[in-house]
Protein backbone atom coordinates (compact mmCIF):
# COMPACT_ATOMS: atom_id res chain seq x y z
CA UNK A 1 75.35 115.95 89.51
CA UNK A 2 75.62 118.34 92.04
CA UNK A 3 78.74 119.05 91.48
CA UNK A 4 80.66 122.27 91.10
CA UNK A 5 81.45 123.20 87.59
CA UNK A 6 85.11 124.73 87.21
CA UNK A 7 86.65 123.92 90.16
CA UNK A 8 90.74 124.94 91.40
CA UNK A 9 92.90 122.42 91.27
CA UNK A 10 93.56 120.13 94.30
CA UNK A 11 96.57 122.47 94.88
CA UNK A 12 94.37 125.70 95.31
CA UNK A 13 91.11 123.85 96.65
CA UNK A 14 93.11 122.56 99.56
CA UNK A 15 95.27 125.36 100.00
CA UNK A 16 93.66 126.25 103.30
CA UNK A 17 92.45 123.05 104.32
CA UNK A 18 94.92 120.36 104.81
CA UNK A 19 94.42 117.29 102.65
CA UNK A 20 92.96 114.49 105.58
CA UNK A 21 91.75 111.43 103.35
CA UNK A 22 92.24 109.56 99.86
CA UNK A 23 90.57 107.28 98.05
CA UNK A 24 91.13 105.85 94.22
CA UNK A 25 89.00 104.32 91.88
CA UNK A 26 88.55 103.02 87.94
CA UNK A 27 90.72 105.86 87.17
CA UNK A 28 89.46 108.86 89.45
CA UNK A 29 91.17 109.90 93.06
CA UNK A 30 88.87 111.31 95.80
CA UNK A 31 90.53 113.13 98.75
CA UNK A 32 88.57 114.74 101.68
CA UNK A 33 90.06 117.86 103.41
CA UNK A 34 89.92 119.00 107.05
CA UNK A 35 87.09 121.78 106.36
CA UNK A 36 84.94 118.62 105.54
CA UNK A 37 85.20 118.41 101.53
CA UNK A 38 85.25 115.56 99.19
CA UNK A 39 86.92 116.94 95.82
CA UNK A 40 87.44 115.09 92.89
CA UNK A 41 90.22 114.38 90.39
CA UNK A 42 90.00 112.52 87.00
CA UNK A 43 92.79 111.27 84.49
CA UNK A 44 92.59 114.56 82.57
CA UNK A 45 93.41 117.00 85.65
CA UNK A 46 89.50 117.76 85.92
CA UNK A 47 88.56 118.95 90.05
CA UNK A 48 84.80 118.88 90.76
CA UNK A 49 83.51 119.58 94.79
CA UNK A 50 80.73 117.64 96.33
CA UNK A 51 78.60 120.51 97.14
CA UNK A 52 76.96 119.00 100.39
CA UNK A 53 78.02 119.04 104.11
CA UNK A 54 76.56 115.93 105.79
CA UNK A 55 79.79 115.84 108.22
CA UNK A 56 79.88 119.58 108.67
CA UNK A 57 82.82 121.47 108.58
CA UNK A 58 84.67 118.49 110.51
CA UNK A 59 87.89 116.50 108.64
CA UNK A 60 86.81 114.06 106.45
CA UNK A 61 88.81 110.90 107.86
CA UNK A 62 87.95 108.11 105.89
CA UNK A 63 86.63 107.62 101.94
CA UNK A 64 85.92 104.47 99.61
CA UNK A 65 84.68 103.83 96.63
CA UNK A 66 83.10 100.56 94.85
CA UNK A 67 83.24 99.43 91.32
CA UNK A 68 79.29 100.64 90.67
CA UNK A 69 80.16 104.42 91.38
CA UNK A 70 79.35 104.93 95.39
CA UNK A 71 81.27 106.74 97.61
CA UNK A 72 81.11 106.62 101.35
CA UNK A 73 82.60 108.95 103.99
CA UNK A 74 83.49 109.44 107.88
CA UNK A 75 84.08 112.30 109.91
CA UNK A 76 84.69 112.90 113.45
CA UNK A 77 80.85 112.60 114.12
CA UNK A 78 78.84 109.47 114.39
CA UNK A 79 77.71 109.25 110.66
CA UNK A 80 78.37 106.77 107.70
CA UNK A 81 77.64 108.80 104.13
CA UNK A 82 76.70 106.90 101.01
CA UNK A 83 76.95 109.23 98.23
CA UNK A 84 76.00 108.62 94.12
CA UNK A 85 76.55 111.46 91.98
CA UNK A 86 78.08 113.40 94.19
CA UNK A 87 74.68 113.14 95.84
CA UNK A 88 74.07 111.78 98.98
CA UNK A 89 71.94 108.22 98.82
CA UNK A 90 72.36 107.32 101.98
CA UNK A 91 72.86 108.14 105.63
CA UNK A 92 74.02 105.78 108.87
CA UNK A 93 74.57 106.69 112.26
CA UNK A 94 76.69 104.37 114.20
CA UNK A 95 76.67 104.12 118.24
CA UNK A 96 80.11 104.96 118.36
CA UNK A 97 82.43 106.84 116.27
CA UNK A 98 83.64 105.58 112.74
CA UNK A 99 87.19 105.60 111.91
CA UNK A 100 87.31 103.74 108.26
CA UNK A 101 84.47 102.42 105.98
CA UNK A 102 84.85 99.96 102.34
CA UNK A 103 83.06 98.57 100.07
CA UNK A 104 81.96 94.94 99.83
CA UNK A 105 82.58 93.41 96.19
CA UNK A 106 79.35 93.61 94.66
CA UNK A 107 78.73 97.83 97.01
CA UNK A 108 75.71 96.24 97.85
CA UNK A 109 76.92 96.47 101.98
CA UNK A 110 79.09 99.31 103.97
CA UNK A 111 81.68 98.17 106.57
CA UNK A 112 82.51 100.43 108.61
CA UNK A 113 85.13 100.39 112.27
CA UNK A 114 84.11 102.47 115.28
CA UNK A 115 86.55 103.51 117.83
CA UNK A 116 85.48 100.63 120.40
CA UNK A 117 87.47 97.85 118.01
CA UNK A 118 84.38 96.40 116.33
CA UNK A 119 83.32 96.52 112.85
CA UNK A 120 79.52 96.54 111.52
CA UNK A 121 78.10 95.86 108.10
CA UNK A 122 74.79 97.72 106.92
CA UNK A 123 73.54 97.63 103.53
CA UNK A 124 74.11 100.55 101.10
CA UNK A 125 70.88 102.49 100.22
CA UNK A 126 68.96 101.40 103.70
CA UNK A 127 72.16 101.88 106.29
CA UNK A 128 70.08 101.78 109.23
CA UNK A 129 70.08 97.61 109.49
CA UNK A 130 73.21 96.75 111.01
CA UNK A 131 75.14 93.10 111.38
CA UNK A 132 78.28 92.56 113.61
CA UNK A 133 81.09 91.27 111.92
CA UNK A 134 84.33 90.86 114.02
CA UNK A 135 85.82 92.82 116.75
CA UNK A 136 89.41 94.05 118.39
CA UNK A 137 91.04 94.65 122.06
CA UNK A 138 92.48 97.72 120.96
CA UNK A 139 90.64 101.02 119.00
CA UNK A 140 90.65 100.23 115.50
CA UNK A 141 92.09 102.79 112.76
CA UNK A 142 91.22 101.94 109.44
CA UNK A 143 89.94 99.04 107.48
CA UNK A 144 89.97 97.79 103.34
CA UNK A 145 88.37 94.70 101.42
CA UNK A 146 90.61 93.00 98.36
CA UNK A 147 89.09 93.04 95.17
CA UNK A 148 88.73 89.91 94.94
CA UNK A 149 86.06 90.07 97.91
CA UNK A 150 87.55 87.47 99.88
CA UNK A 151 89.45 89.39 102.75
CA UNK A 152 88.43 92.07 105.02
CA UNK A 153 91.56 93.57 106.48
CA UNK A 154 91.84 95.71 109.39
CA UNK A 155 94.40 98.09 111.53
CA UNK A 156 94.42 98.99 115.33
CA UNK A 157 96.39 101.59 117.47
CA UNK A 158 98.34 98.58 118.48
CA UNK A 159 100.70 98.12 115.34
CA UNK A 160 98.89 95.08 114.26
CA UNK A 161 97.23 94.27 111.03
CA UNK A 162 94.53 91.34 110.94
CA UNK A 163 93.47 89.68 107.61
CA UNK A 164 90.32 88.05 108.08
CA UNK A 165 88.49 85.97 105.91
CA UNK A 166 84.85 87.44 104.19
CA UNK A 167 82.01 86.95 104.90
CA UNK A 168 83.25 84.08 107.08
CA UNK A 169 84.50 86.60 109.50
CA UNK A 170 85.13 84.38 112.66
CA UNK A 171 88.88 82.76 110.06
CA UNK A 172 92.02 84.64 110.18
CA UNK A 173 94.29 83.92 107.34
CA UNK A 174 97.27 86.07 108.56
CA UNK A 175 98.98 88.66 111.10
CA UNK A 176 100.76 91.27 109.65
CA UNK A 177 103.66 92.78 112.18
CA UNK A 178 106.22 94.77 112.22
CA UNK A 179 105.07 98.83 112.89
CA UNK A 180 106.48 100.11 115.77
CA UNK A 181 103.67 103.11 116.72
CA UNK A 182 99.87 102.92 115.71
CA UNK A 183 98.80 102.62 112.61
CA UNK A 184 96.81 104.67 110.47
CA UNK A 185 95.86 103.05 107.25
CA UNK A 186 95.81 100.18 105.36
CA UNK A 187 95.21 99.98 101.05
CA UNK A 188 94.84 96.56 98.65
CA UNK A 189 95.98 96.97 95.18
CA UNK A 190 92.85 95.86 93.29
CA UNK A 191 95.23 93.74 90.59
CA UNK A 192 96.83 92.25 93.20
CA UNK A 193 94.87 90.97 95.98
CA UNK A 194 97.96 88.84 97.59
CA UNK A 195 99.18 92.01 98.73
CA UNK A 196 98.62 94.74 100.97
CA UNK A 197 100.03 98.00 101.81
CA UNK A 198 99.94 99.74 104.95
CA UNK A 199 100.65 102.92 106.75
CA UNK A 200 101.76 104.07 110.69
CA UNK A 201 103.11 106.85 112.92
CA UNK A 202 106.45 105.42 112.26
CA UNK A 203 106.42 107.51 109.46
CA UNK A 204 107.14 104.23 107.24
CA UNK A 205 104.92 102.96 104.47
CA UNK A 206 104.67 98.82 104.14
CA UNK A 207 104.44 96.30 101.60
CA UNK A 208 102.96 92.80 102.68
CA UNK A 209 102.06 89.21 101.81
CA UNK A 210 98.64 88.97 102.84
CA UNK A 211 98.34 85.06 102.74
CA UNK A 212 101.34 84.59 104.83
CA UNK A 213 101.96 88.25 106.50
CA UNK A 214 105.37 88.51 105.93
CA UNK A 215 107.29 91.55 105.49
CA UNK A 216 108.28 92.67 101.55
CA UNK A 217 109.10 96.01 101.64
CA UNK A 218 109.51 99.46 103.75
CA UNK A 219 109.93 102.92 102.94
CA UNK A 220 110.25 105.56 104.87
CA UNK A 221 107.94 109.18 104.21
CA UNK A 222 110.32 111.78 105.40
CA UNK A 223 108.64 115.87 105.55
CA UNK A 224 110.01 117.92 103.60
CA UNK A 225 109.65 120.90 105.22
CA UNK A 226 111.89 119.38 108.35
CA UNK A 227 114.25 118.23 105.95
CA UNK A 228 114.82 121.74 104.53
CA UNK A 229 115.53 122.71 107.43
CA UNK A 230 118.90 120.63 108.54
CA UNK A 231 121.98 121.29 107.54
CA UNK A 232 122.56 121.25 103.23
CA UNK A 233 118.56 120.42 103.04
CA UNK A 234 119.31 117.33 102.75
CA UNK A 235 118.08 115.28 105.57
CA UNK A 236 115.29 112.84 105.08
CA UNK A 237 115.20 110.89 108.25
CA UNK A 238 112.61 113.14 110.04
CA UNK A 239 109.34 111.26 110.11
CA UNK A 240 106.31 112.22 109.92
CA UNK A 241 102.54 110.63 109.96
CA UNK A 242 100.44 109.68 106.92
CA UNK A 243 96.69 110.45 107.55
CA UNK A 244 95.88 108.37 104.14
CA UNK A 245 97.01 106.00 101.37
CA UNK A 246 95.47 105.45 97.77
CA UNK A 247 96.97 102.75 95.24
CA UNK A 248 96.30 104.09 91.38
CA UNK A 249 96.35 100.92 89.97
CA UNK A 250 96.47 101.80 86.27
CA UNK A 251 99.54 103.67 87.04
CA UNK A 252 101.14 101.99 89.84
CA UNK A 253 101.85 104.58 92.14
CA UNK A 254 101.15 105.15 95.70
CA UNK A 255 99.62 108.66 97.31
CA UNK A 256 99.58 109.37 100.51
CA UNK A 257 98.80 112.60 102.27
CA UNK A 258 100.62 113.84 105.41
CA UNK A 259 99.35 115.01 108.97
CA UNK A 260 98.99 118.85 108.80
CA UNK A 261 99.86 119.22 104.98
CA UNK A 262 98.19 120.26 102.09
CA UNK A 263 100.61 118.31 99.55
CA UNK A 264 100.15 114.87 98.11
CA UNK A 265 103.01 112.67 97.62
């Protein structure tokens, strides 16, 4: 598979290289690190590397994964990498830079946002046909599709979260506000399509009604690191930026990695 046999763990692989991306699916999480490497974690605590560098040695910013086993990546360059296998099955390059690709339901199609506000749609194995789907005023930052197939949601640098119908792209079903700096990412729960989660440089993590885009639930990520540091250790009001967000949906729990850290949480 191409794949490195008896890997570290995600502690000591990214011990150097900050953790910049997650992704989870059927039971597996990917993350991507800043020296441009997708490693691998299953249910058992098994690490595997994706041998390849299509992106370089630049941050891998954005990763999804669809229910038939693809995975596809961004960097800070201009391409769009389908892999299979921890092989790569497929190769895009977009006129502007990516910031966030997903799946359709069936992983038949990429989406992908580019830092103009506009997001494309090319097919999976044969990237280089590409469709326009919807566009924003401000730079877009990240991007997810339900489960259920029916809603493309997006994020911009301008706190506001869209949730647009798919693949009727031109209906918007709901606005979700409420971030007060840029946000960074966005996740769907795959049991529960009706809600969405989001991330911002607010340092708070969101829960939302997609149909209606009201507000359930904030928490707030505080670092660690500046909390050690006030007085007692015990402060946890210093905020800091998430730089991504998986939902494990057979456990329930949230993951998100942190700007310039190497730790999950």
């Amino acid at each position: 598979r191409a794949m490195a046999e008896q890997e570290p763990t995600p502690q000591e692989a990214t011990k150097h290289s900050a953790v910049t991306s997650l992704c989870a699916k059927a039971g597996q999480f990917l993350f991507g690190t800043a020296s441009g490497r997708i490693i691998s974690l299953d249910e058992s605590g098994v690490t595997s590397t994706y041998e390849a560098l299509p992106h370089g040695h630049a941050p891998i910013r954005r990763l999804a994964a669809s229910d038939s086993g693809l995975v596809a990546s961004t960097s800070d360059g201009k391409n769009i990498v389908v892999w299979e296998a921890g092989k790569i099955v497929g190769e895009s390059n977009a006129e502007k830079r990516p910031l966030g690709a997903v799946f359709n339901k069936s992983g038949d199609a990429v989406l992908y946002a580019t830092i103009s506000g506009d997001v494309f749609q090319v097919p999976s194995r044969e990237p280089q046909f590409k469709q326009y789907l919807l566009g924003h005023i401000s730079c877009l930052t990240d991007l997810v599709m339900t489960a259920d197939g029916n809603y493309l949601i997006t994020s911009d640098r301008d706190e506001k979260i869209r949730c647009t119908l798919y693949p009727q792209t031109s209906e918007i079903q709901s606005f979700c506000l409420g971030h007060t700096m840029f946000l960074t990412c966005v996740a769907s729960p795959p049991s529960r399509p009706d809600i969405l989660l989001s991330a911002a440089g607010d340092g708070t993590v969101r829960l939302w009604e997609l149909a209606t885009g009201n507000l359930l639930a904030t928490h707030m990520i505080a670092d660690p690191g500046e909390a050690a540091k006030k007085p007692g250790g015990g402060g946890v009001d210093s905020k800091c930026v998430v730089t991504g967000m998986a939902y494990h949906d057979e456990v329930g729990v949230v993951v998100v990695s942190v700007q310039g850290c190497d730790q999950l949480y």
